[in-house]
N, C-alpha and C. Protein backbone atom coordinates (compact mmCIF):
# COMPACT_ATOMS: atom_id res chain seq x y z
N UNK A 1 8.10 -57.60 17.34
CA UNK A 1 7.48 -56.43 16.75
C UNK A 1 7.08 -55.46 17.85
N UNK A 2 6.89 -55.75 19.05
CA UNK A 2 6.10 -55.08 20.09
C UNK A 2 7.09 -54.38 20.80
N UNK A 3 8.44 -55.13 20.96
CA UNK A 3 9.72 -54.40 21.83
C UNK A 3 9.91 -52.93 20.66
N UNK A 4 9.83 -52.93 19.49
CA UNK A 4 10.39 -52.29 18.50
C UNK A 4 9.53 -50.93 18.61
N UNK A 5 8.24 -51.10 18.60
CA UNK A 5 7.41 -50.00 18.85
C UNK A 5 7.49 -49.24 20.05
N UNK A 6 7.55 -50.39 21.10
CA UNK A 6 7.71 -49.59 22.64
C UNK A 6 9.02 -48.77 22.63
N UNK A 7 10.47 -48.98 21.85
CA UNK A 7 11.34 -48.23 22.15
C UNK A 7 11.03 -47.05 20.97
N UNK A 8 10.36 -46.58 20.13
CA UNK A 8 10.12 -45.81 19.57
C UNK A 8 8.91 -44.59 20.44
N UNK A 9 9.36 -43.21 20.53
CA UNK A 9 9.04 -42.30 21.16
C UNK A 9 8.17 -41.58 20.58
N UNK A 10 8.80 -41.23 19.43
CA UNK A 10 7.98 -40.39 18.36
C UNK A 10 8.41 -38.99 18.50
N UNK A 11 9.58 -38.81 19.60
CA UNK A 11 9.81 -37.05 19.82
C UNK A 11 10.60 -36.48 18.27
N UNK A 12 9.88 -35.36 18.40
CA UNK A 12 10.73 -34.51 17.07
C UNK A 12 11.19 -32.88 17.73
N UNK A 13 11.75 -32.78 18.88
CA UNK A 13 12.11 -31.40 19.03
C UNK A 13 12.38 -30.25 18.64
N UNK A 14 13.43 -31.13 17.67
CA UNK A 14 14.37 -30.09 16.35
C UNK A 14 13.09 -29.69 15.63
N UNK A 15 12.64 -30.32 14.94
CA UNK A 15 11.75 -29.57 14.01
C UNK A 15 11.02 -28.80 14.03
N UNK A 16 10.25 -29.25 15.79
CA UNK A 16 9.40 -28.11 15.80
C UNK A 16 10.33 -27.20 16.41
N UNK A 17 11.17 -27.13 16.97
CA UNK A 17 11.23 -25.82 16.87
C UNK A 17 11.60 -25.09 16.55
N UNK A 18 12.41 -25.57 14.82
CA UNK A 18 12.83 -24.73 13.73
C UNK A 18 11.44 -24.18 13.06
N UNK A 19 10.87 -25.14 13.28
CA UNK A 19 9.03 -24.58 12.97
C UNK A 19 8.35 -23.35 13.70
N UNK A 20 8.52 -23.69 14.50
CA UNK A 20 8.24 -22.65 15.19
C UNK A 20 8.99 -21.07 15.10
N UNK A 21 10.05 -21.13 15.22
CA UNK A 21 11.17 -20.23 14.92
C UNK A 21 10.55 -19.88 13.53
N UNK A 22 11.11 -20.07 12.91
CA UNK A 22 10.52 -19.89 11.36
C UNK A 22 9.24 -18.57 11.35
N UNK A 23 7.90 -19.69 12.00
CA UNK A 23 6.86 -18.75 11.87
C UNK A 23 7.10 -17.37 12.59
N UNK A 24 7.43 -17.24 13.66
CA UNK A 24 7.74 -16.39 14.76
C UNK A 24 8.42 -14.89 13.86
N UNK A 25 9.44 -15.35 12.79
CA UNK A 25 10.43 -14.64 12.21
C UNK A 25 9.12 -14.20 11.39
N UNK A 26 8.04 -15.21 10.41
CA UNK A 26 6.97 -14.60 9.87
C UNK A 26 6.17 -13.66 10.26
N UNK A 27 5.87 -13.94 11.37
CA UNK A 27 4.55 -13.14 12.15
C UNK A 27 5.32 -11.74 12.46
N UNK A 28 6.76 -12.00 12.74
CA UNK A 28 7.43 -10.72 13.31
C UNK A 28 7.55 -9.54 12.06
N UNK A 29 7.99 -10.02 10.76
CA UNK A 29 7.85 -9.68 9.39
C UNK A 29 6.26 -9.21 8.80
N UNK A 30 5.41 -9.86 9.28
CA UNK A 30 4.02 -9.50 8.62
C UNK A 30 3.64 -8.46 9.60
N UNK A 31 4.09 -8.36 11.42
CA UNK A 31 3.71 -6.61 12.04
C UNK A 31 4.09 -5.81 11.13
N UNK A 32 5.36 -5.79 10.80
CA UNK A 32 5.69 -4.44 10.04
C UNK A 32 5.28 -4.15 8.93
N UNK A 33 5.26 -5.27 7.97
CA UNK A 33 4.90 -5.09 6.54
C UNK A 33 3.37 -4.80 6.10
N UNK A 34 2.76 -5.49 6.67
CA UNK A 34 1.36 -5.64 6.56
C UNK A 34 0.79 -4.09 6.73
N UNK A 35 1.14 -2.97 8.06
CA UNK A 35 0.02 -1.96 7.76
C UNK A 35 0.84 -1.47 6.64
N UNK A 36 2.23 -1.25 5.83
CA UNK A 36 2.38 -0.49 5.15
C UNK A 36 1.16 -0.32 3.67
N UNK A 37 1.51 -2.06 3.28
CA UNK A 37 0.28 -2.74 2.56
C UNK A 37 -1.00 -2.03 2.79
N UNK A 38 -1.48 -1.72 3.96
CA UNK A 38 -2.70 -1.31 4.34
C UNK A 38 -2.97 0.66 4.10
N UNK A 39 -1.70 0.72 4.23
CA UNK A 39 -1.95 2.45 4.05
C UNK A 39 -1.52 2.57 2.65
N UNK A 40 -1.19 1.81 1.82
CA UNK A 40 -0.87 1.80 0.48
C UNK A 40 -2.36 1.59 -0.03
N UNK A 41 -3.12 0.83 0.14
CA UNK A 41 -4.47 0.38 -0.28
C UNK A 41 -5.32 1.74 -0.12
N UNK A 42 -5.49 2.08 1.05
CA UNK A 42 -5.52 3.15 1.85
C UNK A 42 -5.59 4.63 0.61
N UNK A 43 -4.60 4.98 1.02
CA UNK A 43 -3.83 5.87 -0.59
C UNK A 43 -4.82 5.77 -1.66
N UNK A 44 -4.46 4.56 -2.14
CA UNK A 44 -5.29 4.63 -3.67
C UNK A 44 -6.13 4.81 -3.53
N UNK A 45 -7.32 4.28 -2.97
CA UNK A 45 -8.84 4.54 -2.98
C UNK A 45 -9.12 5.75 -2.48
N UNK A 46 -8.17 6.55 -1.73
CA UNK A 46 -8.44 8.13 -1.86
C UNK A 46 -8.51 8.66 -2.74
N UNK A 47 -7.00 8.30 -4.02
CA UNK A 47 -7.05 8.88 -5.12
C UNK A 47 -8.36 8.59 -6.45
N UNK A 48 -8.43 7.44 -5.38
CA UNK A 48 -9.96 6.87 -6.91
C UNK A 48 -10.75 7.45 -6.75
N UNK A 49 -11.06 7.90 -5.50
CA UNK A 49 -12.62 8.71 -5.15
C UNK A 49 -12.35 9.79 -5.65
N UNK A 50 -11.44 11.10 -5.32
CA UNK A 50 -11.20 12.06 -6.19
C UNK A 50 -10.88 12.34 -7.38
N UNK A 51 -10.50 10.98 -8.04
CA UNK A 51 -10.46 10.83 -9.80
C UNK A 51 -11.94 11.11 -10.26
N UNK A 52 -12.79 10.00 -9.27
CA UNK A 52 -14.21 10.23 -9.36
C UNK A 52 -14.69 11.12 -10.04
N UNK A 53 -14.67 12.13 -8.46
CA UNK A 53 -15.31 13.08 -7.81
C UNK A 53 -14.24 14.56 -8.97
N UNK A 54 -13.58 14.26 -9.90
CA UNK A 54 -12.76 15.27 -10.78
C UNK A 54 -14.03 16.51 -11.65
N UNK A 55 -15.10 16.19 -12.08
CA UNK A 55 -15.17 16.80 -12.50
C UNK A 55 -16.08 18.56 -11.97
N UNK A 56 -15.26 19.61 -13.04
CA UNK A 56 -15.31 20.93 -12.67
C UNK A 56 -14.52 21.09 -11.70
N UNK A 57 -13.62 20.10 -11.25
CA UNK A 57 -12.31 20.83 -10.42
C UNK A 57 -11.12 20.61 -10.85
N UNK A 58 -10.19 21.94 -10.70
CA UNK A 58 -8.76 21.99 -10.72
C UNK A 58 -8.07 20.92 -10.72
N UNK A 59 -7.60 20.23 -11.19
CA UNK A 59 -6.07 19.54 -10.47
C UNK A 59 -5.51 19.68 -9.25
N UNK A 60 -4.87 21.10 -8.83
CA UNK A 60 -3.75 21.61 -8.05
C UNK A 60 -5.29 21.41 -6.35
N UNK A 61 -6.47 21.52 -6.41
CA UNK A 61 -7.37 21.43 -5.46
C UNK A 61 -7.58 20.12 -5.34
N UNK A 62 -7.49 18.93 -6.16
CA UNK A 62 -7.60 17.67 -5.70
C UNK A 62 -5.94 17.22 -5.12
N UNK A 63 -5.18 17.55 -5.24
CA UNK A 63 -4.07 17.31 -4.79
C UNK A 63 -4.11 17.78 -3.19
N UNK A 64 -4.16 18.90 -3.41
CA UNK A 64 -4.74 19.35 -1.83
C UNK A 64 -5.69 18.63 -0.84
N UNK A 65 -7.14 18.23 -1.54
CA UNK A 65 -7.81 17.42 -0.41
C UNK A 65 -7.60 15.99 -0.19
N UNK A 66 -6.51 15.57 -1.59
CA UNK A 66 -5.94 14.16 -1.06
C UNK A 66 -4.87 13.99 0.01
N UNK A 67 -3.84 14.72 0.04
CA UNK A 67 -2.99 15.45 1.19
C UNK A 67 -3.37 15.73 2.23
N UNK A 68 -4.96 16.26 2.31
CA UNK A 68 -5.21 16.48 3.82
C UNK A 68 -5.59 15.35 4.01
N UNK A 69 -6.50 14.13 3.07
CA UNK A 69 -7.15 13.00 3.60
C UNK A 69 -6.14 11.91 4.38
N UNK A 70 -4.86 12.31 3.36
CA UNK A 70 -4.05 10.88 3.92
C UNK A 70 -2.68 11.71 4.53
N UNK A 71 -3.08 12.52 5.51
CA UNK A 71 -1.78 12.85 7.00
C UNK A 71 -2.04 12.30 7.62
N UNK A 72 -3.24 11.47 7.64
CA UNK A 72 -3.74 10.56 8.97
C UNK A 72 -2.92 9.41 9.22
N UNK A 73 -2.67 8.87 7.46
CA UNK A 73 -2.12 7.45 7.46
C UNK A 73 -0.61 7.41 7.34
N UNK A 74 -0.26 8.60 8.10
CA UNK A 74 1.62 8.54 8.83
C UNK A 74 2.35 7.94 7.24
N UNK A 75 2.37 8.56 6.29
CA UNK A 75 2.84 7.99 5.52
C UNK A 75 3.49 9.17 4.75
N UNK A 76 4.83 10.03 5.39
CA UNK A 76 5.33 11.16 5.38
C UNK A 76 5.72 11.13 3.62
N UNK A 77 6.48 10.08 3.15
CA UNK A 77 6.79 9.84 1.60
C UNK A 77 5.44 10.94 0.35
N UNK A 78 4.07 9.87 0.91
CA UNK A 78 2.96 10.20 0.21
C UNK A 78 2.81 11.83 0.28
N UNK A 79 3.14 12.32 1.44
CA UNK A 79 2.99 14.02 1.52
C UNK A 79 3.76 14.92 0.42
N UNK A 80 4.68 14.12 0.58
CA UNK A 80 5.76 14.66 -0.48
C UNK A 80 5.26 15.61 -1.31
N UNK A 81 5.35 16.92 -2.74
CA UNK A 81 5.17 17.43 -3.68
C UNK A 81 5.58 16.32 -4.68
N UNK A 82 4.89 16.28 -5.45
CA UNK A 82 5.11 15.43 -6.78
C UNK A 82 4.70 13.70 -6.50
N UNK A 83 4.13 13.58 -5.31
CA UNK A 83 4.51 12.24 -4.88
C UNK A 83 2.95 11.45 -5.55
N UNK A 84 1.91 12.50 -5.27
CA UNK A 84 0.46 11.86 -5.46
C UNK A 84 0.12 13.50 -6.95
N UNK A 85 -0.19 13.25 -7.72
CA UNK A 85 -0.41 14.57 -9.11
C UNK A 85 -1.76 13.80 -9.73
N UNK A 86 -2.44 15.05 -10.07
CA UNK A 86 -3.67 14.53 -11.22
C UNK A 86 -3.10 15.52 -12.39
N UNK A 87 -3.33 14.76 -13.24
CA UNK A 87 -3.36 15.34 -14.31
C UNK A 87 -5.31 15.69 -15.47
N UNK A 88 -5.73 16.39 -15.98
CA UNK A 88 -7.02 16.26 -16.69
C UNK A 88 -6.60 16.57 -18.03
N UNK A 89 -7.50 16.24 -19.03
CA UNK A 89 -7.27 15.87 -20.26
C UNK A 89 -8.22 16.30 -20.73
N UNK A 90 -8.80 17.03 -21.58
CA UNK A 90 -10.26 17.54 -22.17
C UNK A 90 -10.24 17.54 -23.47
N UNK A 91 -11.74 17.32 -23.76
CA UNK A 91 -11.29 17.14 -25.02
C UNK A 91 -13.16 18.00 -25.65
N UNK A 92 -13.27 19.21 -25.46
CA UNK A 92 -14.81 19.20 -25.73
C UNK A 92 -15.31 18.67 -23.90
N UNK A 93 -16.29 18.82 -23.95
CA UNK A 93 -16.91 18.52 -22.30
C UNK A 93 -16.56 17.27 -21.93
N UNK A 94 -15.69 16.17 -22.83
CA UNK A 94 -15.34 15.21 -21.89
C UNK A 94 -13.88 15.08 -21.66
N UNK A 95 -13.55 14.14 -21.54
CA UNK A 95 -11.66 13.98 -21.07
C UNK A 95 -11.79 12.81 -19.97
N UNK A 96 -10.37 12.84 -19.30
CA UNK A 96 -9.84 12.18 -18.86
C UNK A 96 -9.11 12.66 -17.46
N UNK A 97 -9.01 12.43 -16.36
CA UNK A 97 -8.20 12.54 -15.26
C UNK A 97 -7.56 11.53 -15.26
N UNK A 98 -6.44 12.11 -14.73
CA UNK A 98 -5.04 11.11 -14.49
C UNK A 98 -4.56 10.90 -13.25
N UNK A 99 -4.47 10.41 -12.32
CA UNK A 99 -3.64 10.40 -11.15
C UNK A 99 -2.53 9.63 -10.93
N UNK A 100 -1.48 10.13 -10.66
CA UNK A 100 -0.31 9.30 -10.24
C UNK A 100 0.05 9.42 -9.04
N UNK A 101 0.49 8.05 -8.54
CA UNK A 101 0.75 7.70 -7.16
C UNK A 101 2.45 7.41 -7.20
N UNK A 102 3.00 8.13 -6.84
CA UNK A 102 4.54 7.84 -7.03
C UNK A 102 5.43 7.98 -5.85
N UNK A 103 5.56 7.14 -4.96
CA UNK A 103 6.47 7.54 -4.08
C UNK A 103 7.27 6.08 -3.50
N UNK A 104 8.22 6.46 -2.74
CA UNK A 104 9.44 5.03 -2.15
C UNK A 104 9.57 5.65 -0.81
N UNK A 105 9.62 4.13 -0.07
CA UNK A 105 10.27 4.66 1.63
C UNK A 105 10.70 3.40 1.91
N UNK A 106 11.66 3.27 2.75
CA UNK A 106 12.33 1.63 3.47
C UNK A 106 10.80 0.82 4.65
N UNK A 107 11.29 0.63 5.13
CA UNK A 107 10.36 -0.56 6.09
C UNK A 107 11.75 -1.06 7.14
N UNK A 108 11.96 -0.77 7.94
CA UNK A 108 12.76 -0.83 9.75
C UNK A 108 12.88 -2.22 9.68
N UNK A 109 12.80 -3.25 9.22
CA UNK A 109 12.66 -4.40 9.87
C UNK A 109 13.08 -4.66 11.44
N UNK A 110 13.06 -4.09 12.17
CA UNK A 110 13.73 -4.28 13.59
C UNK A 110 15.30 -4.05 14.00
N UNK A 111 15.57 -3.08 12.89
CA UNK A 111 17.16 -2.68 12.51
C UNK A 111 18.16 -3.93 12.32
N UNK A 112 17.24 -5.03 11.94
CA UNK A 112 18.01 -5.75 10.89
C UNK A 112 18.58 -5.57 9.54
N UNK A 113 17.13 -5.39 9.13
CA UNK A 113 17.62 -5.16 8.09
C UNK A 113 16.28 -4.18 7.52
N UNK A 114 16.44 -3.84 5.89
CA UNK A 114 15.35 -2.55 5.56
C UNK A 114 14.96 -3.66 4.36
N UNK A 115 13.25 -3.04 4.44
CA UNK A 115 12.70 -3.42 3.20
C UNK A 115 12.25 -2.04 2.12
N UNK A 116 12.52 -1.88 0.88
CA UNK A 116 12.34 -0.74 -0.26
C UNK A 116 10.49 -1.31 -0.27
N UNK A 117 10.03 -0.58 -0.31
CA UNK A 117 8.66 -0.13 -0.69
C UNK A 117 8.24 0.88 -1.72
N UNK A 118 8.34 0.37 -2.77
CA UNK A 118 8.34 1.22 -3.78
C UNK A 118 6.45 1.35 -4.38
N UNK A 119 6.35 2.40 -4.36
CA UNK A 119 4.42 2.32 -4.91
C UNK A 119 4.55 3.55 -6.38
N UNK A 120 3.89 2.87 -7.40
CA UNK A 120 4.13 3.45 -8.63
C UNK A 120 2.81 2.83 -9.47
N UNK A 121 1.76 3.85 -9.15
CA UNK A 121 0.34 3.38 -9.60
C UNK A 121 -0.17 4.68 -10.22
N UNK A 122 -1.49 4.19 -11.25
CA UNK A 122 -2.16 5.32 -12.14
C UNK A 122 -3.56 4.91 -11.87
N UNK A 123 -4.32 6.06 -11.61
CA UNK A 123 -5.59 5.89 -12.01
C UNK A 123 -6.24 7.00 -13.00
N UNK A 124 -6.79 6.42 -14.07
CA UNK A 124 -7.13 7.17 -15.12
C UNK A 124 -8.95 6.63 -15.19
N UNK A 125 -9.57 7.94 -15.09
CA UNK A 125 -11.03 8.08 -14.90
C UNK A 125 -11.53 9.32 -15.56
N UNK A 126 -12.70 8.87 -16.50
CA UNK A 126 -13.26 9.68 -17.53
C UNK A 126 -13.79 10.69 -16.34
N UNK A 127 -13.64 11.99 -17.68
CA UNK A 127 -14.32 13.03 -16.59
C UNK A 127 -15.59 13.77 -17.56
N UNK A 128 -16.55 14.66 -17.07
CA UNK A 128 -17.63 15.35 -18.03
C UNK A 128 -17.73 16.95 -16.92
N UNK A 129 -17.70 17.70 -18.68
CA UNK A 129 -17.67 18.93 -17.77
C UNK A 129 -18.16 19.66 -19.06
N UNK A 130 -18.94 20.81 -18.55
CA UNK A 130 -19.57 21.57 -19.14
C UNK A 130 -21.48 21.10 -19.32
N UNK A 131 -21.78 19.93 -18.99
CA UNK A 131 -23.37 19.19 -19.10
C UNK A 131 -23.70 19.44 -18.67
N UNK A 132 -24.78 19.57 -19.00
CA UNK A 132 -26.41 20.68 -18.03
C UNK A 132 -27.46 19.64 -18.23
């Protein structure tokens, strides 16, 4: 029993370092992907605050200060015309704002290959206008 153990090593090379490999390809995949994720998050909660912040203003003026908020976050798609729109809804002093988040861009993977990033979100937030 004792010769049997001593010739046993226990090395596993291969594995780890298909293991390793593996993660490496992960971690290399989550640089790129991850801030897009992050300026997508980013985005919306701009648009939520100014869904908010809708009432007694225009539409065509919240489009504007969401545009200036997010040139920061290099996200040329989002600049777009038509890409980020509020819409308002009234009905008597109350209603509804609408915002749509609509835009697509690839992701470089390291000129392997491209990932589609498609973002297609609504935020709809009561609005009050005309209350004293």
């Amino acid at each position: 029993m004792r010769d049997r153990m001593i010739r046993q090593r226990g090395e596993g090379k291969v594995g780890c370092t298909i293991s390793l490999l593996v993660l490496g390809i992960l971690v290399a995949i989550a640089i790129k992907v991850v801030p897009v994720y992050y300026a997508d998050n980013q985005i919306y909660d701009i648009v939520e605050r100014k869904a908010e912040q809708a009432s007694g203003r225009k539409s065509e003026d919240l489009e504007k200060e969401v545009r200036i908020e997010i040139r920061t976050l290099e996200v040329p798609e989002a600049m777009a015309p038509r890409a980020i729109t509020f819409r308002k809804t009234m009905s008597g002093d109350a209603g509804t704002v609408t915002a749509t988040i609509k835009y697509s861009h690839k992701v470089d993977l390291y000129g392997i290959a491209q990932w589609p990033f498609n973002v297609d979100k609504i935020v709809v937030h009561p609005v009050l206008e005309g209350i004293k």
